[in-house]
Protein backbone atom coordinates (compact mmCIF):
# COMPACT_ATOMS: atom_id res chain seq x y z
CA UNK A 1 116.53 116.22 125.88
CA UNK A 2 118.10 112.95 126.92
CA UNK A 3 119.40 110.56 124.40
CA UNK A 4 116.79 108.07 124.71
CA UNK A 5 114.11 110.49 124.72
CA UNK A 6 115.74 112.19 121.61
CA UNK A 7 115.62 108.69 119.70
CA UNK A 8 112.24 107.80 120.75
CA UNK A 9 111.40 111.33 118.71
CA UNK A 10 113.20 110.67 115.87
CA UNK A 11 111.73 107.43 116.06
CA UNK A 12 108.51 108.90 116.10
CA UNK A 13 108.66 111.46 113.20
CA UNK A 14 110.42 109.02 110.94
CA UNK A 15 107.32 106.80 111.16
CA UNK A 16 105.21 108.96 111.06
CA UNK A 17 106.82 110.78 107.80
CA UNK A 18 106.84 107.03 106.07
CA UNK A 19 102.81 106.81 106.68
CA UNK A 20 102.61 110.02 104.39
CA UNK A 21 104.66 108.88 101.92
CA UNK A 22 102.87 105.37 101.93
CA UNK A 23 100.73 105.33 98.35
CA UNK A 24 97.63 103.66 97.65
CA UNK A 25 97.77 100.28 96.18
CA UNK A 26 96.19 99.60 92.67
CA UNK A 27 93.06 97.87 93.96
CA UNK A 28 92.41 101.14 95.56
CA UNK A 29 92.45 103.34 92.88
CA UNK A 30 90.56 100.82 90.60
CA UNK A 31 87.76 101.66 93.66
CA UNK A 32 88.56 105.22 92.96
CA UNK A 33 88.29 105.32 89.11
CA UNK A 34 85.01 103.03 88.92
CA UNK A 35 83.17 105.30 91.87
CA UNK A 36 84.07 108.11 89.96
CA UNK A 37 82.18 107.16 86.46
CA UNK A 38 85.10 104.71 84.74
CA UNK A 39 83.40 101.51 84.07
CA UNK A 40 86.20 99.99 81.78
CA UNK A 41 89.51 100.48 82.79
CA UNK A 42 92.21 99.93 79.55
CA UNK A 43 94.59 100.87 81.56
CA UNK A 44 96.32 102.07 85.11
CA UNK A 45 99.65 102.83 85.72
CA UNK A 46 101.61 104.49 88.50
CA UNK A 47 103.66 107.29 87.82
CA UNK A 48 106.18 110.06 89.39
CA UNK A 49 105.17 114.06 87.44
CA UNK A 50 106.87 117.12 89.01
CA UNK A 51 107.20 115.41 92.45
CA UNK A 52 103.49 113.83 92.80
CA UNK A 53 103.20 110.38 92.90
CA UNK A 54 99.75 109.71 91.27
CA UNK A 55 97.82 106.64 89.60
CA UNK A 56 96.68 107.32 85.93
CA UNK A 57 94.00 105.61 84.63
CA UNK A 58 92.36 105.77 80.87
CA UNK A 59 88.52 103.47 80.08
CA UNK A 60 85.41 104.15 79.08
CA UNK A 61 82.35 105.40 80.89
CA UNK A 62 78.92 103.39 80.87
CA UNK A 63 78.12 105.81 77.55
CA UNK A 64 81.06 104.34 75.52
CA UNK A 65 83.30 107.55 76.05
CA UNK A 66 86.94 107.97 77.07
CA UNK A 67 88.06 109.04 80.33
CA UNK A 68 91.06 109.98 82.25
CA UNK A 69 91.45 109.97 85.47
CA UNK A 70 94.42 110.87 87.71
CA UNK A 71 94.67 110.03 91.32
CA UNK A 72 97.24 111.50 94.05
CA UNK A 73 98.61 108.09 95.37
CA UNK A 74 99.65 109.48 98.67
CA UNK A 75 96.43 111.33 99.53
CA UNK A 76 93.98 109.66 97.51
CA UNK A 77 92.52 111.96 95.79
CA UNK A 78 91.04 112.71 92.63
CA UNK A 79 93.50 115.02 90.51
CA UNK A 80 91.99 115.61 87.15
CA UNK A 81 88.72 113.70 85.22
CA UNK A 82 88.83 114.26 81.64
């Protein structure tokens, strides 16, 4: 492989490497947490556990009842409802 051709790859596979690892932004996962039965959110944070990056988010459904739900921030998608 030539040189340029061999930096135009790693060029390539870096960016393409950093679009995985991009996470979802917290207006996303609000989206996320109120399609999936939250209607008040107390609270949402981001957080690192055993090498997932996921949102965590703790409310209230329309019945009054506590719910947590965990989202993968990389993939979107829904870890755990509680």
């Amino acid at each position: 492989m030539t040189r340029p051709a061999l930096i135009l790859a790693f060029a390539l596979m870096s960016t393409a490497a950093m679009a995985q690892a991009q996470s979802i932004g917290i207006d996303d996962a609000l989206v996320i947490v109120r399609a999936n039965g939250m209607t008040t959110v107390a609270k949402l944070e981001h957080e690192h556990e055993n090498g997932v990056a996921k949102w965590e988010a703790e409310g209230l459904n329309a019945q009054g009842k506590k719910m947590k739900i965990e989202i993968d921030s990389v993939s979107s998608k829904v870890l755990s409802i509680k």
